[in-house]
Protein backbone atom coordinates (compact mmCIF):
# COMPACT_ATOMS: atom_id res chain seq x y z
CA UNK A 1 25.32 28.49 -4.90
CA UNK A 2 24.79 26.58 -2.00
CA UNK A 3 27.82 25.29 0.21
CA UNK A 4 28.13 21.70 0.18
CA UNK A 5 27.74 19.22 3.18
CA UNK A 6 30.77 17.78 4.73
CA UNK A 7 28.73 15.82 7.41
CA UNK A 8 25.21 15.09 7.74
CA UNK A 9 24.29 14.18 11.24
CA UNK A 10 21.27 11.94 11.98
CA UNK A 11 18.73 12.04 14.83
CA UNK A 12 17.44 8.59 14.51
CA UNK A 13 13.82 8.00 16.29
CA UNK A 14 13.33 4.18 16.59
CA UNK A 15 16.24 1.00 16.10
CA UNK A 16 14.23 -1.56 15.01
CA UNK A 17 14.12 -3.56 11.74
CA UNK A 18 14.06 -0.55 9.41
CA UNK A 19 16.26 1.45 12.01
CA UNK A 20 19.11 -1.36 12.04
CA UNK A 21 18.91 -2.02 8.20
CA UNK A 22 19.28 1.86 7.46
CA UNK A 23 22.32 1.64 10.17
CA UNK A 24 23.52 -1.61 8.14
CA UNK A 25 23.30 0.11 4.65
CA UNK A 26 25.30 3.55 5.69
CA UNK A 27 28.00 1.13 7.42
CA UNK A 28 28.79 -1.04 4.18
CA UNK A 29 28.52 1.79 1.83
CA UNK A 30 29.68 4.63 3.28
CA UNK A 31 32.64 5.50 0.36
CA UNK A 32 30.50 4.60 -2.04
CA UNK A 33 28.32 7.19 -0.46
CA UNK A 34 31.01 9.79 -0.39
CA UNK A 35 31.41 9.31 -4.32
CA UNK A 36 27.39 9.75 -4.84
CA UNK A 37 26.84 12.68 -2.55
CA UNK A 38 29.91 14.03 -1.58
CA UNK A 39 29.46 13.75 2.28
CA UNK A 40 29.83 11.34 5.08
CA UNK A 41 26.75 11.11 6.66
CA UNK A 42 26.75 9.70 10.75
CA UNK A 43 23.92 8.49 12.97
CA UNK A 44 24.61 10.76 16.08
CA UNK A 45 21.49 9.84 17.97
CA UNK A 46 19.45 7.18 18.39
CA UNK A 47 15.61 7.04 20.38
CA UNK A 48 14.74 3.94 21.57
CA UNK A 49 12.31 2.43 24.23
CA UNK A 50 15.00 0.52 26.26
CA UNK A 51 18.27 1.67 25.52
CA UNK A 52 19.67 -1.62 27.43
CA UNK A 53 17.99 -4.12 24.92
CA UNK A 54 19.88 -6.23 22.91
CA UNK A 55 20.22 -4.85 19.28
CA UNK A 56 19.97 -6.53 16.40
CA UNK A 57 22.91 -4.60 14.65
CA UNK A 58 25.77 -2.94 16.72
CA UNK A 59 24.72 1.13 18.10
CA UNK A 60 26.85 2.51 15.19
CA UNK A 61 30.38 4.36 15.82
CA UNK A 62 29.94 7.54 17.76
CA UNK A 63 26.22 7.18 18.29
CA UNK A 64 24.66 7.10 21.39
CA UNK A 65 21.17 5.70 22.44
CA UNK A 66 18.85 7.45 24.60
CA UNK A 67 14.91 7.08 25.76
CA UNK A 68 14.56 10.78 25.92
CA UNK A 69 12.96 12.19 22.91
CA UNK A 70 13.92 16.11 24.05
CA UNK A 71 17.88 14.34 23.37
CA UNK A 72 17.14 14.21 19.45
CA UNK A 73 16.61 17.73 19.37
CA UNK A 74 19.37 18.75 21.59
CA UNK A 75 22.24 16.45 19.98
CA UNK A 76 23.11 19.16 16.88
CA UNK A 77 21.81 16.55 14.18
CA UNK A 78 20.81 17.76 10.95
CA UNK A 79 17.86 15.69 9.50
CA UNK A 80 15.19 13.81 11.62
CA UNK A 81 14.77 10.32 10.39
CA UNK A 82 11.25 8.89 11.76
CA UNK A 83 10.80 5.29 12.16
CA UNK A 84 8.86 4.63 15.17
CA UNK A 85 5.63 4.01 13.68
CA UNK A 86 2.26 4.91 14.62
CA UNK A 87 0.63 8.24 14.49
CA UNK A 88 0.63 10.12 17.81
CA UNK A 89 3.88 9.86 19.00
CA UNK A 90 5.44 10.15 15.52
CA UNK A 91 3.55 13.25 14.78
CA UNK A 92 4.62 15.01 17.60
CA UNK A 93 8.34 14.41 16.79
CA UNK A 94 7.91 15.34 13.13
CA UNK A 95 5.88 18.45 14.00
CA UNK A 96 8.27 19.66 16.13
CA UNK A 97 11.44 18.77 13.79
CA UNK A 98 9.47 20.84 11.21
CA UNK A 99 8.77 23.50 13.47
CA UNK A 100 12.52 24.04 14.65
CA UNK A 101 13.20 23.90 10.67
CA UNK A 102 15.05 20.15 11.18
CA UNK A 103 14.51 18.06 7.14
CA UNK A 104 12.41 14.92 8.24
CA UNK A 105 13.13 11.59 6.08
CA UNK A 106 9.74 9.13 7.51
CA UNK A 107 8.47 5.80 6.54
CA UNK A 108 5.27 6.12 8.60
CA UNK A 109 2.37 5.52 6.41
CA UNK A 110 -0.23 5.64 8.22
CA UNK A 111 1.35 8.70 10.04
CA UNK A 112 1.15 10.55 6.63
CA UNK A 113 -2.41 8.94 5.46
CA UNK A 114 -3.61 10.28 8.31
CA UNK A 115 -2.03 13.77 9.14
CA UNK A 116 -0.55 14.22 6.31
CA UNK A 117 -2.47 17.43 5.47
CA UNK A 118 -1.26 18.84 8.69
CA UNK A 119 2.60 17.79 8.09
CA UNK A 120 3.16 19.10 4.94
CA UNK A 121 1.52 22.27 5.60
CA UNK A 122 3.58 23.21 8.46
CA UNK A 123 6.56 21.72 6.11
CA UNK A 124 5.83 24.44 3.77
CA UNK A 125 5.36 27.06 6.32
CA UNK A 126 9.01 26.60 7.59
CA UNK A 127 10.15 25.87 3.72
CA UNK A 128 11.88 22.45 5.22
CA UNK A 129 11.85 18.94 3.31
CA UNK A 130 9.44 16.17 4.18
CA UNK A 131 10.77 12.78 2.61
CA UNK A 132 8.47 9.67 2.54
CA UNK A 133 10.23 7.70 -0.55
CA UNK A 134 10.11 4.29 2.21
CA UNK A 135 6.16 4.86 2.84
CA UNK A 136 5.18 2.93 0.01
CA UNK A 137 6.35 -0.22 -1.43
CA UNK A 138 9.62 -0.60 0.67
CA UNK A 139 12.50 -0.42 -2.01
CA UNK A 140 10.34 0.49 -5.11
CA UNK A 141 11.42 3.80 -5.71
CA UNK A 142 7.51 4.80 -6.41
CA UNK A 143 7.41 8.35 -4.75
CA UNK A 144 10.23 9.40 -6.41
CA UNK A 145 9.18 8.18 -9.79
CA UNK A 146 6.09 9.92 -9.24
CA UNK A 147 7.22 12.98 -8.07
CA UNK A 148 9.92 13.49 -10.60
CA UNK A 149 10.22 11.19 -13.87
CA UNK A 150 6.72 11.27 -14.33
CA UNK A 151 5.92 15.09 -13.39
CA UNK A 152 5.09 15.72 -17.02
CA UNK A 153 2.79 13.63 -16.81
CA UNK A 154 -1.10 13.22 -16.66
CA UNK A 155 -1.96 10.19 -14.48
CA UNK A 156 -5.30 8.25 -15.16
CA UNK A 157 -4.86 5.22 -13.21
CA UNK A 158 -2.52 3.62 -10.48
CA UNK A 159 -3.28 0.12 -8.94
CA UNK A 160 -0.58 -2.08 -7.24
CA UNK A 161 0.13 -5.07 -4.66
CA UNK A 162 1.14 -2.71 -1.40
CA UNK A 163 0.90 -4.86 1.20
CA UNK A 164 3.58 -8.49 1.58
CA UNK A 165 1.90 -10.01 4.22
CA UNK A 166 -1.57 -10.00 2.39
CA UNK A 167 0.56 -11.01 -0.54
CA UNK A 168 2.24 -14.22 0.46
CA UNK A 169 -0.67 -15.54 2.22
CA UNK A 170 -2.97 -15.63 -1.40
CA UNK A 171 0.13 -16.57 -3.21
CA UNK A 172 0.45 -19.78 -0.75
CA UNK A 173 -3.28 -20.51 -0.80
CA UNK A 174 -2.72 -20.18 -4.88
CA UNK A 175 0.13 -22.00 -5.48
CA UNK A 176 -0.26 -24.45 -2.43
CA UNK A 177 -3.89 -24.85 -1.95
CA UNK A 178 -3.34 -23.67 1.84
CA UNK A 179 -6.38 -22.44 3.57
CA UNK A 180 -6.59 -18.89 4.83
CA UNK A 181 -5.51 -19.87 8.29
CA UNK A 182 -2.85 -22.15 7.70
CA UNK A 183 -1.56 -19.69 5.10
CA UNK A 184 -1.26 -17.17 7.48
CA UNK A 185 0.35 -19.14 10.03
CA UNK A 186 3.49 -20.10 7.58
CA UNK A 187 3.57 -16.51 7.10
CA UNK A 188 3.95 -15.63 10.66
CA UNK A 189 6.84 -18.56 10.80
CA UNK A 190 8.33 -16.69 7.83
CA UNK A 191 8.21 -13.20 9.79
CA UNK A 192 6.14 -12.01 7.04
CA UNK A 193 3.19 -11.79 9.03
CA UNK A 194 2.61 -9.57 12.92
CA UNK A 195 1.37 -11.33 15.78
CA UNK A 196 -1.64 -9.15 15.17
CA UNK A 197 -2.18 -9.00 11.10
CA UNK A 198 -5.40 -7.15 11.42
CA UNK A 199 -3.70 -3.73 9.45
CA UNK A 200 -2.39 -6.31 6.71
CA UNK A 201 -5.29 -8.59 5.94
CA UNK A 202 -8.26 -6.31 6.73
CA UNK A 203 -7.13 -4.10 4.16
CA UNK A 204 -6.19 -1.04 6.01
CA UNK A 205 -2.09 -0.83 5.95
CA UNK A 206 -3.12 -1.20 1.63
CA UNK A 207 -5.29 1.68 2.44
CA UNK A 208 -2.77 4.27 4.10
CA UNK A 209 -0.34 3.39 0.93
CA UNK A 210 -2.74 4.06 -1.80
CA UNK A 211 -3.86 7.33 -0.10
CA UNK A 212 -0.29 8.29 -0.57
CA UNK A 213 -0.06 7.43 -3.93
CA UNK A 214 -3.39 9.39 -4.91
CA UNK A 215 -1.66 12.42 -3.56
CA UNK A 216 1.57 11.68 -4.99
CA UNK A 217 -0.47 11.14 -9.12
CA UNK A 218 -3.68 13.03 -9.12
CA UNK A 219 -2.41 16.08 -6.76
CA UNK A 220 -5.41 15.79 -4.75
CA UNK A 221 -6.17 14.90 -0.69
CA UNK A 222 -8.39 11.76 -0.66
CA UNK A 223 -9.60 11.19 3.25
CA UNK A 224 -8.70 7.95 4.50
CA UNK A 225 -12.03 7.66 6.06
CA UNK A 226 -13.98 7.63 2.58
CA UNK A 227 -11.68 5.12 0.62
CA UNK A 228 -13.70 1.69 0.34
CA UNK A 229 -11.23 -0.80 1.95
CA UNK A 230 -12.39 -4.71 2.11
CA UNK A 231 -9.30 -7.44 3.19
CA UNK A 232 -8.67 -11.01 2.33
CA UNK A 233 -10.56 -12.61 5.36
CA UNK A 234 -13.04 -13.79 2.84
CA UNK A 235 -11.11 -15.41 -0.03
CA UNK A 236 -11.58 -18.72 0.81
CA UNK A 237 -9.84 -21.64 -1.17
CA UNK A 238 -12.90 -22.51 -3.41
CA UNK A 239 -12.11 -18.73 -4.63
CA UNK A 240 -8.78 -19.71 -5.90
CA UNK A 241 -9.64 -22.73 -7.79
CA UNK A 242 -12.72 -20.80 -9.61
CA UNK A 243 -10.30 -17.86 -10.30
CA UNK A 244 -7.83 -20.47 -11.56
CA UNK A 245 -10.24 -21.79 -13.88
CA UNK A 246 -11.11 -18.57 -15.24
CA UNK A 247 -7.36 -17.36 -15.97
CA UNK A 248 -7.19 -14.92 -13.20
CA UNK A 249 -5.47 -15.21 -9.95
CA UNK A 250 -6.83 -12.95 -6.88
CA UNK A 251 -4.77 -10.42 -5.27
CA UNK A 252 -5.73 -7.54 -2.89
CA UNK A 253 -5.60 -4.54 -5.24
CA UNK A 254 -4.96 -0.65 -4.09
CA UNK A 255 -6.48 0.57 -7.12
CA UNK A 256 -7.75 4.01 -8.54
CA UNK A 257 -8.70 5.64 -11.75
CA UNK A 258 -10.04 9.15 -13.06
CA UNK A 259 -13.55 8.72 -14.34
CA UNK A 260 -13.99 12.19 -15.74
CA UNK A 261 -12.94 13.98 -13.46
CA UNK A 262 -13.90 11.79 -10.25
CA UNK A 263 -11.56 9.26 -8.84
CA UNK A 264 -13.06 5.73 -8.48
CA UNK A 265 -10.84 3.98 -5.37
CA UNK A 266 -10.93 1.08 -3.22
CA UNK A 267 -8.31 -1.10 -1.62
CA UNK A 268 -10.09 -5.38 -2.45
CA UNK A 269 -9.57 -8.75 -3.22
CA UNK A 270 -9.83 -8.92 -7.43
CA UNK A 271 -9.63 -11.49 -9.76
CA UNK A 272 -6.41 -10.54 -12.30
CA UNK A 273 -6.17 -11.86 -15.85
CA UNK A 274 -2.78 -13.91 -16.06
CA UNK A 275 -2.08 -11.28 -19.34
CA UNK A 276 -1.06 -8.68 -16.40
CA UNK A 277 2.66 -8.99 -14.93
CA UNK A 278 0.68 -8.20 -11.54
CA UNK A 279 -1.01 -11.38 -11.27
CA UNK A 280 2.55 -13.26 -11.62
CA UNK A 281 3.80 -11.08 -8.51
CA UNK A 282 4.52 -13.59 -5.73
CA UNK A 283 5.17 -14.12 -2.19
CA UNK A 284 6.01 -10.76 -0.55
CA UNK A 285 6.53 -9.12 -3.60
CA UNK A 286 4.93 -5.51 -3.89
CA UNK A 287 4.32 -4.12 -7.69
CA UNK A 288 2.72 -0.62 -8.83
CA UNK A 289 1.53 -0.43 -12.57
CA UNK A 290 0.61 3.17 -13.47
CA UNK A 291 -1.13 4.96 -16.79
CA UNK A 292 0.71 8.07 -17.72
CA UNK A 293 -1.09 9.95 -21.18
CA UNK A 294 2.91 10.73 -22.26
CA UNK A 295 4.91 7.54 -20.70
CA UNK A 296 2.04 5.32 -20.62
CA UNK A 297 1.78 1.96 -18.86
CA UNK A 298 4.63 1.52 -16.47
CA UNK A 299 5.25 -1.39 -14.12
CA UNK A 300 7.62 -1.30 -11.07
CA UNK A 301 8.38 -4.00 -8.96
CA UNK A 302 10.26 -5.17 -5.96
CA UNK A 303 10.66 -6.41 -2.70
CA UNK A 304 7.98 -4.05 -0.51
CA UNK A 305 9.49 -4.90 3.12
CA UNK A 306 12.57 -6.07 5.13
CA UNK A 307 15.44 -4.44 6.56
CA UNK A 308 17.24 -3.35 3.48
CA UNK A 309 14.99 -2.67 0.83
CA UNK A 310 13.26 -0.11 3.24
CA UNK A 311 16.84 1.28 4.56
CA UNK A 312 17.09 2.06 1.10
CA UNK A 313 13.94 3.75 0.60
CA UNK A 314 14.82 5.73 3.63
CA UNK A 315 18.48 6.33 2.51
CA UNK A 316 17.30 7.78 -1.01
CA UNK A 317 15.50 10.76 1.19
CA UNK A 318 18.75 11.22 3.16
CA UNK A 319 20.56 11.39 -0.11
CA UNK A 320 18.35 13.97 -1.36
CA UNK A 321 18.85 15.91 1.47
CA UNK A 322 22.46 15.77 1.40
CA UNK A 323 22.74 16.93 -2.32
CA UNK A 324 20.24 20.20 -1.42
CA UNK A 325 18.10 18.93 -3.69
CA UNK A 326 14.99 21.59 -4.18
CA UNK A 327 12.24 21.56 -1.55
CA UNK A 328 9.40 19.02 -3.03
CA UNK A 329 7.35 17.75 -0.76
CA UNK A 330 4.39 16.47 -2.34
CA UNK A 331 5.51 16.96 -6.36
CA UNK A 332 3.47 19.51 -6.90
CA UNK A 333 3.81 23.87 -6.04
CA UNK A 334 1.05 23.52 -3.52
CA UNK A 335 1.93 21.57 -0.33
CA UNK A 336 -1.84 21.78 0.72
CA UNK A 337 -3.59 20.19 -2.12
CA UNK A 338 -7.34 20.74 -2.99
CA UNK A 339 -9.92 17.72 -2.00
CA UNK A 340 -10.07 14.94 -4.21
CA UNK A 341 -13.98 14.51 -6.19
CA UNK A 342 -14.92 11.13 -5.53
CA UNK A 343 -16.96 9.31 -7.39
CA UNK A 344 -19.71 7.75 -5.49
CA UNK A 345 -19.08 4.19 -4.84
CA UNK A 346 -22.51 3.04 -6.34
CA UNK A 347 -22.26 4.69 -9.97
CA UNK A 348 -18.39 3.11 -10.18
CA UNK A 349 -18.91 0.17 -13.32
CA UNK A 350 -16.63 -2.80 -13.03
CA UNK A 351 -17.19 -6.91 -14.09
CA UNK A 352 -17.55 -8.97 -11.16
CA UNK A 353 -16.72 -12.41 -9.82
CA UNK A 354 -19.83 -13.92 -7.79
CA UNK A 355 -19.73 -17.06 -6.38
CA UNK A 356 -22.94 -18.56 -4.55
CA UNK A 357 -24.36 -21.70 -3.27
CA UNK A 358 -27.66 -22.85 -4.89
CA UNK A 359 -29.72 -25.80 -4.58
CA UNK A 360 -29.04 -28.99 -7.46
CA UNK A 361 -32.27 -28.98 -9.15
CA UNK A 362 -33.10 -27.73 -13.25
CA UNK A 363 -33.97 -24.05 -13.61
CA UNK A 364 -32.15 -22.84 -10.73
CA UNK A 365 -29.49 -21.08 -12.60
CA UNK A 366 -32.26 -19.64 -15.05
CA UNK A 367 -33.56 -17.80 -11.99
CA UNK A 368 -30.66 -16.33 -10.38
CA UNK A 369 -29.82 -15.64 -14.53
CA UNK A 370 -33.67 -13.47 -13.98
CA UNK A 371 -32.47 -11.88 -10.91
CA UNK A 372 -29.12 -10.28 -12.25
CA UNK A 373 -30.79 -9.42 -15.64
CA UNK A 374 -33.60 -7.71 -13.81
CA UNK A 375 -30.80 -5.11 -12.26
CA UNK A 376 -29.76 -4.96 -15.95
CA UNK A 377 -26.45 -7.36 -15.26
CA UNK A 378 -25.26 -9.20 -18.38
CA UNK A 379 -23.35 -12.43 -17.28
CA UNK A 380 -20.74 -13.38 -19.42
CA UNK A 381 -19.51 -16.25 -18.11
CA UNK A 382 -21.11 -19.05 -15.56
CA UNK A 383 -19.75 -22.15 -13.41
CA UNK A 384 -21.42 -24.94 -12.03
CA UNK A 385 -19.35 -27.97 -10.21
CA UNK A 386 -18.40 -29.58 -7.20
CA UNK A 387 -21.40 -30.06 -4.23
CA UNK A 388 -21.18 -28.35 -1.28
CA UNK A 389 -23.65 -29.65 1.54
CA UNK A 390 -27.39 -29.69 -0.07
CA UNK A 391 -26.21 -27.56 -2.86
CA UNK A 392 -23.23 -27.09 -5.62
CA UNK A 393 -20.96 -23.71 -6.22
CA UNK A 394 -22.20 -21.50 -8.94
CA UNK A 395 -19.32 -18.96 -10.80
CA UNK A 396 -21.11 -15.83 -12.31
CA UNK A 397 -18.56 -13.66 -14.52
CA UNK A 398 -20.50 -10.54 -15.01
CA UNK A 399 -19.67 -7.91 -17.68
CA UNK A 400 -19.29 -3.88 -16.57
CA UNK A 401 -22.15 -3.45 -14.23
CA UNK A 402 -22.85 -0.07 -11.93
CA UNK A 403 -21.66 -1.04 -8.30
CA UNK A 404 -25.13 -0.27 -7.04
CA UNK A 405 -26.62 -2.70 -8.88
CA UNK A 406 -25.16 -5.49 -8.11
CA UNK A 407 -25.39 -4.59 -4.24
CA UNK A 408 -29.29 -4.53 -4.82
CA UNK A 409 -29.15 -7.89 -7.12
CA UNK A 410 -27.11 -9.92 -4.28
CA UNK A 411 -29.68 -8.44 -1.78
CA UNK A 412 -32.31 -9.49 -3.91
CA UNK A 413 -30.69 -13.17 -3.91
CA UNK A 414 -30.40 -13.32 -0.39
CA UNK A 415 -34.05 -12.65 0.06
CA UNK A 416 -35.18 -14.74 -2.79
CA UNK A 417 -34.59 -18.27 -0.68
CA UNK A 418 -32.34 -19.71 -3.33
CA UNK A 419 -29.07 -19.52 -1.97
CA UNK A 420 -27.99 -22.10 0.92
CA UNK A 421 -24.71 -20.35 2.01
CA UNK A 422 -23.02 -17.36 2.17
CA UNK A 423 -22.10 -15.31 -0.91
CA UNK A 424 -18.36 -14.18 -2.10
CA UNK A 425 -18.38 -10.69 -4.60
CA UNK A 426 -15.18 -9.46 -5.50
CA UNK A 427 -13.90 -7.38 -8.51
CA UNK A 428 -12.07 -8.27 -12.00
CA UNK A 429 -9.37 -6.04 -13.26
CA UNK A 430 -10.42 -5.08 -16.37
């Protein structure tokens, strides 16, 4: 049986927002620690940039700050808690906690999107933990769920809101009729938003998450590099109000299914029915809804950013650690999991939202109606309202079409001469 922990010591890398919160959170419940786990647990060490910066939080009791990264390795802690960010840096820290056999707790996603292949291999080499529970979906327990209450299970389909930022900005042009910019401003003033949002609107911070999660349900590695990823750039008010009208609201979607065998997976803007909770999920809300062929449909939601709801992400991991819970990296026996088979993006079917500009004059819909039944698209639904320059907005609702086939039908529409502006395609949750 193995001896229980009196003290687990913490070699903190990074004091910022998570850093402080995780700090905060072990400060105001350290008994009620003690009664879960059985152990105080300290911060002993703390890496930071400037060690003479003003901190949001107080340095806790008995911890000392340093700018030397050989001092986290040096200080007798027992767990590596990574929170620095990025990928280079942070995956020379973790590598070399694994290495010297040190339990790492990280909420770097894009650290473990990108390496992760490399981490947990050398984290099963030297049989030490590798906890990620704050990767995804800030205090949505997702990982664990995945890993452990649904472990019995066969998963056929995960697709969630992952990123806040992208979140609140089409919840505010939805519920305020904000444009993109100005909804992205009010999120910066909210401190929802980075001065540089590219990884949150483009797409690509959705992208590391759902990577994760594909690892995490289907037991598979799916490169970052192949995952179709489109952001929100494009939604443009007009969007909202034709999604609106059609009972749907748009949210950027980290989706993917099992198509026999082959996972179909993107990170995009889609149109989603009001009938799912996801398309009531708000401001900078995160949710995950997941298909299990024993639990079935399951929906988790929760705050997906912010101090505290990470801090407790990251604190679950420590808590694990501290109870010598059984090495489980991944959730699955093999820590270096085969390649995922992806479906090719063209033969993926979904129903589509297109919205073009065409000239007011009879017939004109009949022909773009030609264009999208030559490609063998059904429409099921159409729009027509409001001018916009020379020419009025035109709604197509199309029913389950291949992907590559609509590709060639808007190309055919741009070279046909009948459009006067740009064109918007974006998927509908079926």
């Amino acid at each position: 049986m193995l001896e229980p922990i009196k003290t687990l010591n913490l070699a903190l890398a990074g004091f910022g927002t998570v850093g402080s919160g995780l700090a905060r959170a072990l400060d105001e419940n350290r008994e009620w620690i003690k009664e879960r786990v059985g152990c105080d647990i300290r911060i002993k060490i703390i890496l930071v940039r400037d060690t003479a910066k003003p901190r949001s939080w107080p340095v806790p009791a008995g911890a000392r700050l340093t700018a030397r990264p050989d001092d986290l390795f040096s200080a007798g802690a027992d767990v590596l808690v990574e929170l620095i960010g990025g990928v280079e840096a942070a995956k020379t820290l973790v590598l070399r906690a694994l290495k010297a056999k040190l339990p790492v707790v990280s909420a770097n996603k894009a650290l473990l999107a990108e390496r992760g292949e490399e981490l947990f291999a050398e984290a099963e080499g030297n049989a030490v933990p590798l906890l990620y529970e704050a990767s995804v979906a800030g205090g949505i327990p997702i990982v664990q769920t995945l890993k452990e209450s649904l472990a019995g299970n066969r998963i056929s389909s995960v697709f969630g809101i992952l990123n806040g930022t992208a979140n609140y900005i089409l919840s505010e042009m939805d519920t305020k009729g904000l444009a993109f910019a100005e909804a992205l401003r009010q999120a910066r003033e909210q401190g929802f938003a980075e001065a540089d949002p590219t990884l949150d609107i483009e797409g690509h911070d959705t992208a590391h998450k759902l990577v994760i999660l594909i690892r995490l349900a289907l037991g598979v590695h799916y490169p970052l590099e192949k995952l179709p990823v489109s952001g929100i750039t494009n939604v443009e008010p007009i969007d909202i109000e034709f999604a609106r009208e059609l009972g749907c609201r748009i949210k950027l979607l980290a989706q993917v299914s099992d198509v026999e065998g082959q996972l179909d997976a993107a990170v995009c803007p889609t149109l989603v029915n009001y009938s799912y909770l996801i398309a009531r999920v708000d401001g900078s809300y995160n949710a995950v809804r997941l298909e299990g062929n024993a639990a079935g449909s399951l929906f988790l939601h929760g705050r997906g950013a912010g101090a505290l709801p990470t801090a407790s992400a990251v604190l679950s991991d420590i808590l694990s650690i501290a109870r010598n819970s059984p090495l489980n990296n991944t959730g699955f026996m093999r820590q270096s999991l085969p390649a995922a088979k992806i479906l090719p993006p063209g033969k993926a079917w979904h129903c589509y939202y297109v919205r073009v500009t065409l000239p007011d004059r009879p017939g004109v819909l009949r022909d773009v109606a030609g264009i999208m039944a030559d490609h063998d698209i059904s429409i099921a639904r159409a729009i027509q309202k409001g001018r916009h320059g020379d020419g009025v907005y035109c709604v197509f609702m199309t029913h389950d079409a291949p992907t590559s086939a609509m590709e060639n039908a808007i190309d055919r529409l741009k070279q046909s001469g009948l459009m006067l502006g740009t064109v918007a395609v974006f998927r509908v949750l079926r």
